[in-house]
C-alpha atoms as a PDB file:
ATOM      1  CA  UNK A   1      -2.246 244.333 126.902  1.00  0.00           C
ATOM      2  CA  UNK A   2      -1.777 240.899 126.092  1.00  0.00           C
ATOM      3  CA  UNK A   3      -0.425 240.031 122.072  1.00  0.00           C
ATOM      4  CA  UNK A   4      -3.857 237.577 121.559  1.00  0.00           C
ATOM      5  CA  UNK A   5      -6.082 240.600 122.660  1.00  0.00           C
ATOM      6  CA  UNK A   6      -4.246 243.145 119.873  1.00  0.00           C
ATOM      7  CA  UNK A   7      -4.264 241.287 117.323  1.00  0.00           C
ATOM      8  CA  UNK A   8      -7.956 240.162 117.938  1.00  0.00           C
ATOM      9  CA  UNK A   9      -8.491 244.181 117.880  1.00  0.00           C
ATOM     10  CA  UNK A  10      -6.502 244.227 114.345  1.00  0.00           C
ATOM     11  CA  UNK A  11      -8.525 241.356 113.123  1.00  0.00           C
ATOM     12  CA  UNK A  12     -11.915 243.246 113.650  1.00  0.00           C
ATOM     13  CA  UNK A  13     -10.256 246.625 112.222  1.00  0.00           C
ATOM     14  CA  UNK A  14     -10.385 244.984 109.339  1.00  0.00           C
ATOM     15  CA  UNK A  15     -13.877 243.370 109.755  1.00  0.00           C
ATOM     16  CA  UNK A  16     -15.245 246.672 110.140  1.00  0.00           C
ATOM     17  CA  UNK A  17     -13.296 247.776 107.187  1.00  0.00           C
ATOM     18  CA  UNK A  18     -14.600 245.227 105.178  1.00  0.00           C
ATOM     19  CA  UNK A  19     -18.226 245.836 106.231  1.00  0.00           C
ATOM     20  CA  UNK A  20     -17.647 249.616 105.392  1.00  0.00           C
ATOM     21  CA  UNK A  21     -16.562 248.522 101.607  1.00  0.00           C
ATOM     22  CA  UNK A  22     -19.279 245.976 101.095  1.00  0.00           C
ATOM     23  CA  UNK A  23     -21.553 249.155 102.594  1.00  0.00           C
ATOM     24  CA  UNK A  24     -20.677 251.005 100.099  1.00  0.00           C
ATOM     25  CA  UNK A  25     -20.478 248.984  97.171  1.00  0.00           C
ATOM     26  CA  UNK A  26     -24.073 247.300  97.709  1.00  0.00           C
ATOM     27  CA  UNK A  27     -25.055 251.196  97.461  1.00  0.00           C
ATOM     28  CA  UNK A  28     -23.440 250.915  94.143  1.00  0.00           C
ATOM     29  CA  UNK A  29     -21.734 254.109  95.066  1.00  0.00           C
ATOM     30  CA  UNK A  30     -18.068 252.609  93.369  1.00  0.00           C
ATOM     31  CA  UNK A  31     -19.863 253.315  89.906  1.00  0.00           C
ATOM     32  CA  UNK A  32     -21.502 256.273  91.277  1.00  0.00           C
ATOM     33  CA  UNK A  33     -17.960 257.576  92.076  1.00  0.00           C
ATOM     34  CA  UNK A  34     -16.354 256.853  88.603  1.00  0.00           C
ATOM     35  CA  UNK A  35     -18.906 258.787  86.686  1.00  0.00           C
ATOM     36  CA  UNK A  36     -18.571 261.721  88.702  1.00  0.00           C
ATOM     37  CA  UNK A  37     -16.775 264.549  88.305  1.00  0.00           C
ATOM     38  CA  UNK A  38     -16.289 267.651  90.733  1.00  0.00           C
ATOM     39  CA  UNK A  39     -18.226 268.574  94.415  1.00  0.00           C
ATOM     40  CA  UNK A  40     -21.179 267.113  94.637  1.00  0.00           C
ATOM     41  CA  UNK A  41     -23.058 264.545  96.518  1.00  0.00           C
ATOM     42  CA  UNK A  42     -21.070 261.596  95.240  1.00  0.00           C
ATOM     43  CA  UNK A  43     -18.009 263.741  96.165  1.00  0.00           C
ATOM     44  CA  UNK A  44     -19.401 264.045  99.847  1.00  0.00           C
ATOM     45  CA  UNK A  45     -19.942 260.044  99.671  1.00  0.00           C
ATOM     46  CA  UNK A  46     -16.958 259.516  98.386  1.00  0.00           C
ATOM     47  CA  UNK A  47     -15.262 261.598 101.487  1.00  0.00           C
ATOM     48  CA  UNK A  48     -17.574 260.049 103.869  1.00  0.00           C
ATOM     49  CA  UNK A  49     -16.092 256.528 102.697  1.00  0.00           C
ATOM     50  CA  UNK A  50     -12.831 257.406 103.360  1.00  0.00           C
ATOM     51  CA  UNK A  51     -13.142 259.088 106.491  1.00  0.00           C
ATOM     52  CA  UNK A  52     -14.924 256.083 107.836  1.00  0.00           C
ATOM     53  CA  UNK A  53     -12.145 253.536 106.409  1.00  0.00           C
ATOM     54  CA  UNK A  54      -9.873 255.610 108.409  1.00  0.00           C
ATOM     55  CA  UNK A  55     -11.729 256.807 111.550  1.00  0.00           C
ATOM     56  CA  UNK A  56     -14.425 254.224 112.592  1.00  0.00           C
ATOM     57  CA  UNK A  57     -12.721 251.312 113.583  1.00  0.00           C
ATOM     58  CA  UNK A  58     -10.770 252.722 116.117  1.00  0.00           C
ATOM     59  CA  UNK A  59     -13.846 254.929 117.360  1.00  0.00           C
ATOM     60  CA  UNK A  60     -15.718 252.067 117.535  1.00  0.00           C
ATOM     61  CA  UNK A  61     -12.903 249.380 118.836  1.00  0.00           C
ATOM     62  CA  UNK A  62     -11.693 251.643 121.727  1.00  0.00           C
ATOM     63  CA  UNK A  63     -14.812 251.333 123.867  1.00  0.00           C
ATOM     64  CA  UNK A  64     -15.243 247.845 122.791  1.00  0.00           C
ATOM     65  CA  UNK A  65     -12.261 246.945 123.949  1.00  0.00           C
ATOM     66  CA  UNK A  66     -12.544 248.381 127.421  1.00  0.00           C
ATOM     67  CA  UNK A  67     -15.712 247.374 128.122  1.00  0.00           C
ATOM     68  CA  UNK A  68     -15.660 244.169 126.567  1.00  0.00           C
ATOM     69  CA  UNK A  69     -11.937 242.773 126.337  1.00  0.00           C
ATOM     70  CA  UNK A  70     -10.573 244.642 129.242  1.00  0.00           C
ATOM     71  CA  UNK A  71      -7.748 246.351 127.717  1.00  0.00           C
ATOM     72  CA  UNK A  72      -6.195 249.546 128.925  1.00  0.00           C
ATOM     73  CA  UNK A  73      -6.283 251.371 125.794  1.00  0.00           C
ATOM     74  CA  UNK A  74      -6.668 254.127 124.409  1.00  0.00           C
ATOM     75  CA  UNK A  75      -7.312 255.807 120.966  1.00  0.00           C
ATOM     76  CA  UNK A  76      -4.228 256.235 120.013  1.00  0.00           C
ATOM     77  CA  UNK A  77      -3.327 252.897 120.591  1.00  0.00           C
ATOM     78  CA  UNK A  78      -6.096 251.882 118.463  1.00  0.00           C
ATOM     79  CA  UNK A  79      -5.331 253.649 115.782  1.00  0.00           C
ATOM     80  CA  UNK A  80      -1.836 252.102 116.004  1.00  0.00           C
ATOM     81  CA  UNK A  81      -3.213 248.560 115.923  1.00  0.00           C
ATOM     82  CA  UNK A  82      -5.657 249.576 112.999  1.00  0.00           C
ATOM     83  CA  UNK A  83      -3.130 251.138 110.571  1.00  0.00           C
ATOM     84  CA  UNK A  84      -1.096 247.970 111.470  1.00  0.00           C
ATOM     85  CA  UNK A  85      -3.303 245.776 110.253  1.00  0.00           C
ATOM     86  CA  UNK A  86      -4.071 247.914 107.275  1.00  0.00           C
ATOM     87  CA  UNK A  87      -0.677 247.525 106.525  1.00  0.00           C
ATOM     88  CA  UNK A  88      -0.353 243.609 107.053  1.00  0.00           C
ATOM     89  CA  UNK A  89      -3.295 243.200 104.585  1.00  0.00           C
ATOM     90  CA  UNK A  90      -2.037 245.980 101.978  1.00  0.00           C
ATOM     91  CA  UNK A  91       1.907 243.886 102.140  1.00  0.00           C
ATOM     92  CA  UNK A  92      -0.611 240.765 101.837  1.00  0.00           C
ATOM     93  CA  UNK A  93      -2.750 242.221  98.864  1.00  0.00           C
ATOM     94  CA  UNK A  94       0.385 243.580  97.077  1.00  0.00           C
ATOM     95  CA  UNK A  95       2.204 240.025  97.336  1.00  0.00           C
ATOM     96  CA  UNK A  96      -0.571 238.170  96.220  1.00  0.00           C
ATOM     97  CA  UNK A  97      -1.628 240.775  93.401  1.00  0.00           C
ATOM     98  CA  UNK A  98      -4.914 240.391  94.108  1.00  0.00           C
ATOM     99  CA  UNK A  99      -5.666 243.873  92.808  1.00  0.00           C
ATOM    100  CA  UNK A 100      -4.706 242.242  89.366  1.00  0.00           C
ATOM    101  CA  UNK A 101      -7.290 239.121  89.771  1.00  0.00           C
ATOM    102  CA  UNK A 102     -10.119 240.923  91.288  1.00  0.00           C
ATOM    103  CA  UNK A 103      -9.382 244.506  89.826  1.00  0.00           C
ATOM    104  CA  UNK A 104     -10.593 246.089  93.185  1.00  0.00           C
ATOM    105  CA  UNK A 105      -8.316 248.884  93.813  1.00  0.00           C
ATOM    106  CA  UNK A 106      -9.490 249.657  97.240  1.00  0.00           C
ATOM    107  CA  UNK A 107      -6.547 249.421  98.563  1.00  0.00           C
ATOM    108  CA  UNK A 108      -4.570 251.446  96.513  1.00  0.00           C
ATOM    109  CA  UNK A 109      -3.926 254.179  98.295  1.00  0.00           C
ATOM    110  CA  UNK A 110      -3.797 253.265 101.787  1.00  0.00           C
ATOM    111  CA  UNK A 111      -0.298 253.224 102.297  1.00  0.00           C
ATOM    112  CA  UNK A 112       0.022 256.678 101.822  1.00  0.00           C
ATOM    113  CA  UNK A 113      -3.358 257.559 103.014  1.00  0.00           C
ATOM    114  CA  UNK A 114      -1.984 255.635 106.251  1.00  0.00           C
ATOM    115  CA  UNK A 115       1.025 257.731 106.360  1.00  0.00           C
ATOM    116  CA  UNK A 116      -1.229 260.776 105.980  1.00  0.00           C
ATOM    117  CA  UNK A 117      -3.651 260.188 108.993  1.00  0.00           C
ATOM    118  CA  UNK A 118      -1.000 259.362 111.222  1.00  0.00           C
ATOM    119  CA  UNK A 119       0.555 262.578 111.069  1.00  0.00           C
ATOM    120  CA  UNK A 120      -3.013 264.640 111.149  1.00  0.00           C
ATOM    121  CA  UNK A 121      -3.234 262.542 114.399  1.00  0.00           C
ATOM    122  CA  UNK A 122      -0.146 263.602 115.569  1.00  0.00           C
ATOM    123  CA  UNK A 123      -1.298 266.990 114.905  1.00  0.00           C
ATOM    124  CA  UNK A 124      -4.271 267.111 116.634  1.00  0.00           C
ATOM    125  CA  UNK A 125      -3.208 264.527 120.006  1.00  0.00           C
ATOM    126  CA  UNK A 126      -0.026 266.950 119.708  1.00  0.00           C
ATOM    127  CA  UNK A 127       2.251 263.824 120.635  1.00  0.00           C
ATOM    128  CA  UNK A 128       5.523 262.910 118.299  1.00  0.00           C
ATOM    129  CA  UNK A 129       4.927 260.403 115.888  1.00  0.00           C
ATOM    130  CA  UNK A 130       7.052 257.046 116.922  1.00  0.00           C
ATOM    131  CA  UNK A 131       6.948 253.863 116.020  1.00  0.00           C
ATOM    132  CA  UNK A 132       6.414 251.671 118.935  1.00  0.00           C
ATOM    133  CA  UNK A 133       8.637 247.923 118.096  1.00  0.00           C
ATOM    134  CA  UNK A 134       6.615 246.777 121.218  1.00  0.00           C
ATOM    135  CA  UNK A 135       2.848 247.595 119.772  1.00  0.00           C
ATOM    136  CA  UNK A 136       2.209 243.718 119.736  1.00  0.00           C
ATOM    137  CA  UNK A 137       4.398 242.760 122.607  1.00  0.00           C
ATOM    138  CA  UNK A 138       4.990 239.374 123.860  1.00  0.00           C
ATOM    139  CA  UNK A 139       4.995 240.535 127.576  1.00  0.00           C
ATOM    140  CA  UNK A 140       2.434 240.856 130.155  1.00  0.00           C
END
């Protein structure tokens, strides 16, 4: 898989990520979420957020990039690029202290949370947990 390709794939990780947030927030549900307390239906939103942060853009990016790009991937390898790019923009985000200036805190959390999925993947693909120096290689 060419580098271009991969990063193109992290790139609209985060696109879909974003979309997800701005989802979320135009439902006002980041308000919703601070007033509640306990299960509940803003409990099961707030869940249903953070599953899709996590799950959708490599659900939706695998097929795409098949059928579309024309990359030999898989999920795994998805979820690979994804949590990379998470990571690029978290290092980013923490640099820049942009959680200061804005005072959105989305992104918190994701370094563990990143940490976290990764090994419930692991889990359930029942493969080790590596980490692959040649994700975004410069071969072809």
């Amino acid at each position: 898989m060419k580098k271009g390709k991969k990063i193109f794939v992290g790139f609209l990780a985060i696109l879909i990520f974003v979309g997800i947030v701005a989802l979320f927030a135009a439902l006002d549900f980041d308000n919703k979420w601070n007033e509640s307390s306990g299960f509940g239906l803003n409990w099961a939103a707030l869940v249903s957020f953070r599953l899709m942060l996590y799950g959708l853009p490599a659900i939706i990016l695998t097929p795409f990039s098949k059928k579309i790009l024309k990359m030999e991937t898989d999920i795994k390898e998805q979820y690979q690029i994804q949590f990379i790019a998470y990571t690029v923009v978290k290092i980013l985000w923490d640099i820049l202290a942009v959680d200061f200036i804005t005072g959105i805190e989305v992104l918190s959390y994701i370094d563990t949370s990143v940490i976290v999925v990764s090994l419930f993947l692991t889990l359930i693909l029942k493969e080790k947990t590596m980490i692959n120096p040649n994700i975004i290689s410069t071969e072809e």
